[in-house]
Protein backbone atom coordinates (compact mmCIF):
# COMPACT_ATOMS: atom_id res chain seq x y z
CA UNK A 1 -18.40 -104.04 -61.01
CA UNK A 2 -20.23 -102.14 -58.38
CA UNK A 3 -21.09 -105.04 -56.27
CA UNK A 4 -17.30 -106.16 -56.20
CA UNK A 5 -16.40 -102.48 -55.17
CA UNK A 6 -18.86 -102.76 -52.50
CA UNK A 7 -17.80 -106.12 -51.17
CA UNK A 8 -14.10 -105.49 -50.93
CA UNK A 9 -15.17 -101.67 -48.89
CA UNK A 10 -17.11 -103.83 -46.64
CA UNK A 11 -14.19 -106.52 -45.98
CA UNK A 12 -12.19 -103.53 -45.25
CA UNK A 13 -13.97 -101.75 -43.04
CA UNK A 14 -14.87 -104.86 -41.31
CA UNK A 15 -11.35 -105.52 -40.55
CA UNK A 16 -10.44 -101.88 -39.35
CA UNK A 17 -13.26 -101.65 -36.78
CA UNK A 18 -12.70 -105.37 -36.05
CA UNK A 19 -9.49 -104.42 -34.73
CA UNK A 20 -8.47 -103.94 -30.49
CA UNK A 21 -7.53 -100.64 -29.79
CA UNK A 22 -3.66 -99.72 -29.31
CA UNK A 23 -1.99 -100.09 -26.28
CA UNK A 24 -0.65 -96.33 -26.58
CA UNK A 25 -4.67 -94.90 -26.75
CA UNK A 26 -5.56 -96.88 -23.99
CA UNK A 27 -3.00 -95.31 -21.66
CA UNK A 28 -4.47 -91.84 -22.80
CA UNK A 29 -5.65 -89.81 -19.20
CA UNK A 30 -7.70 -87.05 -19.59
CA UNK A 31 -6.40 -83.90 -17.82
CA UNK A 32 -8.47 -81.84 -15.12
CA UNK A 33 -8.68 -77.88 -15.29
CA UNK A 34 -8.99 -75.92 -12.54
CA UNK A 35 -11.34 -72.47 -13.00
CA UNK A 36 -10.38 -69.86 -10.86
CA UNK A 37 -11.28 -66.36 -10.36
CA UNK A 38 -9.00 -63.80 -11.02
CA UNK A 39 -7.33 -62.02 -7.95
CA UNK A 40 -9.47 -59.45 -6.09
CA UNK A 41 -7.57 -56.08 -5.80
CA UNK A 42 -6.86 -54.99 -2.45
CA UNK A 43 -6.65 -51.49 -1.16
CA UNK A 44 -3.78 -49.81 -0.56
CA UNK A 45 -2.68 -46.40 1.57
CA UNK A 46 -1.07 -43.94 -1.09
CA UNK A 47 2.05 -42.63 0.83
CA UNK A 48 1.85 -39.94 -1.56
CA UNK A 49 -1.56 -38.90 -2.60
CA UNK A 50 -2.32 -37.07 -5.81
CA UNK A 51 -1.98 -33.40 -5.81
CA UNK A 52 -5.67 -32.05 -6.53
CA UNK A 53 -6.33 -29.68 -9.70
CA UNK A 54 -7.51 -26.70 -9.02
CA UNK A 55 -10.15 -25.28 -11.30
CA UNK A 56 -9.65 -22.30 -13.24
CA UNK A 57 -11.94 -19.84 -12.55
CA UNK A 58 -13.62 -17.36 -14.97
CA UNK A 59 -12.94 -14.01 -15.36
CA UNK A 60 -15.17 -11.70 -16.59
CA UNK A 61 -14.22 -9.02 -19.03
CA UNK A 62 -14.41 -5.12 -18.14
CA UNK A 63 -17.72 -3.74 -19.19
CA UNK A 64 -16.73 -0.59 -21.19
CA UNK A 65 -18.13 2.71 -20.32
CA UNK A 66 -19.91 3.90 -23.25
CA UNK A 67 -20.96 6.74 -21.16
CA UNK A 68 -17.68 8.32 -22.29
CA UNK A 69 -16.44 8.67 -25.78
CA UNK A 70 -13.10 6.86 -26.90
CA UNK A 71 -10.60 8.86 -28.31
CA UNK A 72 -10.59 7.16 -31.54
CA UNK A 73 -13.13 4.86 -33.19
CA UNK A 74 -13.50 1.60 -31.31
CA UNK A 75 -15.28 -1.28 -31.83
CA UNK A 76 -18.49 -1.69 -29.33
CA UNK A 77 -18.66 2.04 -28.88
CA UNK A 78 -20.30 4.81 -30.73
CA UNK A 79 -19.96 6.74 -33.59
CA UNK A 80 -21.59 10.50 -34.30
CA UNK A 81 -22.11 11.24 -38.24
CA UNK A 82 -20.10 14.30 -38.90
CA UNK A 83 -18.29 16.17 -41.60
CA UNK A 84 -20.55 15.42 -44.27
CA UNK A 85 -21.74 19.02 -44.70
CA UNK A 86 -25.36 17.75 -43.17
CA UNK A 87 -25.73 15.51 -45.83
CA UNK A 88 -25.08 12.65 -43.74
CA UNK A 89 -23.34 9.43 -44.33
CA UNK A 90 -24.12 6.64 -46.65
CA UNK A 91 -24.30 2.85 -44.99
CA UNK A 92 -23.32 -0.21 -47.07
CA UNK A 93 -24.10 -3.82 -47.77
CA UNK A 94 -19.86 -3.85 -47.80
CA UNK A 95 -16.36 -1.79 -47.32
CA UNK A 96 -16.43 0.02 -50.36
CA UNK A 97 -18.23 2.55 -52.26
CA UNK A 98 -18.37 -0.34 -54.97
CA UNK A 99 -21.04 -1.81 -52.58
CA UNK A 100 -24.46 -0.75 -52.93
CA UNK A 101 -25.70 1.30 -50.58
CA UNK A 102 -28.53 0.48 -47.96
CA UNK A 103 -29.32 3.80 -46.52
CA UNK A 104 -28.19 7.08 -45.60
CA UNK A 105 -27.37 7.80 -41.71
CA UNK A 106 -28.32 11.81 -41.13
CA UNK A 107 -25.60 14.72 -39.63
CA UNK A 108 -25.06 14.16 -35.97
CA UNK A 109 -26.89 10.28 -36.03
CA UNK A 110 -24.91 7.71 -33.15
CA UNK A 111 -24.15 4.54 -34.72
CA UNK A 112 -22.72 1.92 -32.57
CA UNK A 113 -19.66 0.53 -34.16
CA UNK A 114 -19.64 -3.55 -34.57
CA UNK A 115 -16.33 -4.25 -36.80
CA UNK A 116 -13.60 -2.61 -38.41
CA UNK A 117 -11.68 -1.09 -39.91
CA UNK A 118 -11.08 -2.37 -43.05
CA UNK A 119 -9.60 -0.84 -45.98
CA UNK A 120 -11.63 -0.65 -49.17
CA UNK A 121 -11.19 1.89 -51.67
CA UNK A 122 -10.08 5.65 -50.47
CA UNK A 123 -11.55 5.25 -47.02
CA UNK A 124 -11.13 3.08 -43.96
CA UNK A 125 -14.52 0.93 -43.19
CA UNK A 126 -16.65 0.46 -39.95
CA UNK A 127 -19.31 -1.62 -39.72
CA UNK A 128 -22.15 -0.10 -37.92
CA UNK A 129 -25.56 -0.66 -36.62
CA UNK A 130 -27.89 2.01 -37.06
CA UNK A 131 -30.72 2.83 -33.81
CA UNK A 132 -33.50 0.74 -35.94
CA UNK A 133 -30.97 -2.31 -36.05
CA UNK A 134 -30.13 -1.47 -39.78
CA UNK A 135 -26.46 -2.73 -40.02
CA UNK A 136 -24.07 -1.66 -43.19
CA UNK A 137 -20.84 -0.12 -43.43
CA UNK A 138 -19.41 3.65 -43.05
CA UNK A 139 -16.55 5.62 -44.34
CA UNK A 140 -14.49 6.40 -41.23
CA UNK A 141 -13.90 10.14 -42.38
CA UNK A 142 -17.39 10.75 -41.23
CA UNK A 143 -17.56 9.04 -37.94
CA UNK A 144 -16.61 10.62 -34.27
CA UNK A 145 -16.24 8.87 -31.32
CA UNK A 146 -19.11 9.63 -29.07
CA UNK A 147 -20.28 8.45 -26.10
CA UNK A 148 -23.68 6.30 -26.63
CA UNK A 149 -26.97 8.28 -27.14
């Protein structure tokens, strides 16, 4: 059975490639393509040229004169301890007297004054830095603006 299957595939292929080719594929013309390069740009004269940006310039910021106290507490100048009856003022890790404390600043000390206020508690907070770079935070009752040390 496979040798009959095998003869009648050959007689049929034999007669397909046996065949001419049709009129209709021989008539078949292969068709050229031409490559080109797209165009090159050429310059052109702007009648109306762009208007140029001008650019911004910086301005620097007045440099406050901490030779002269502010007339209320202000953030980058300086603070005098007062009113605590020379016991002095205590500095916190925070804005309240919930916050533990960090140290005590003494009667007539100048702190410079980094942030504030903020309210916590019964007073009105400043953050300070102390003159050995201890930083904490002070009840504004016992700070007066003062001109730096």
């Amino acid at each position: 059975m496979t040798l009959v299957g095998l003869l009648i595939l050959g007689w049929f292929l034999g007669n397909f490639l046996a065949q001419p080719p049709d009129e209709s594929s021989a008539a078949i013309v292969p068709t050229i393509v031409r490559l080109t390069a797209p165009p090159v740009p050429t310059a052109t004269v702007s009648l109306n040229p762009p208007t140029p940006t001008v650019a911004p310039t910086a301005t620097t910021a007045a440099t406050p004169d901490l030779s002269v106290a502010p007339v209320e507490l202000t953030v980058g100048y300086y603070a005098r301890v007062g009113d605590t009856g020379g016991v002095g003022v205590t500095v916190r890790n925070g804005p309240s007297t919930r916050n533990l404390p960090v140290t005590v600043a003494a009667e007539g000390s100048s702190l410079l004054i980094l942030d504030g206020p903020t309210a916590g508690g019964d007073y009105d907070w400043w953050q300070v830095r102390m003159p050995n770079g201890t930083e904490g935070w002070a009840a504004g009752v016992f700070l007066v603006p003062s001109a730096a040390p």
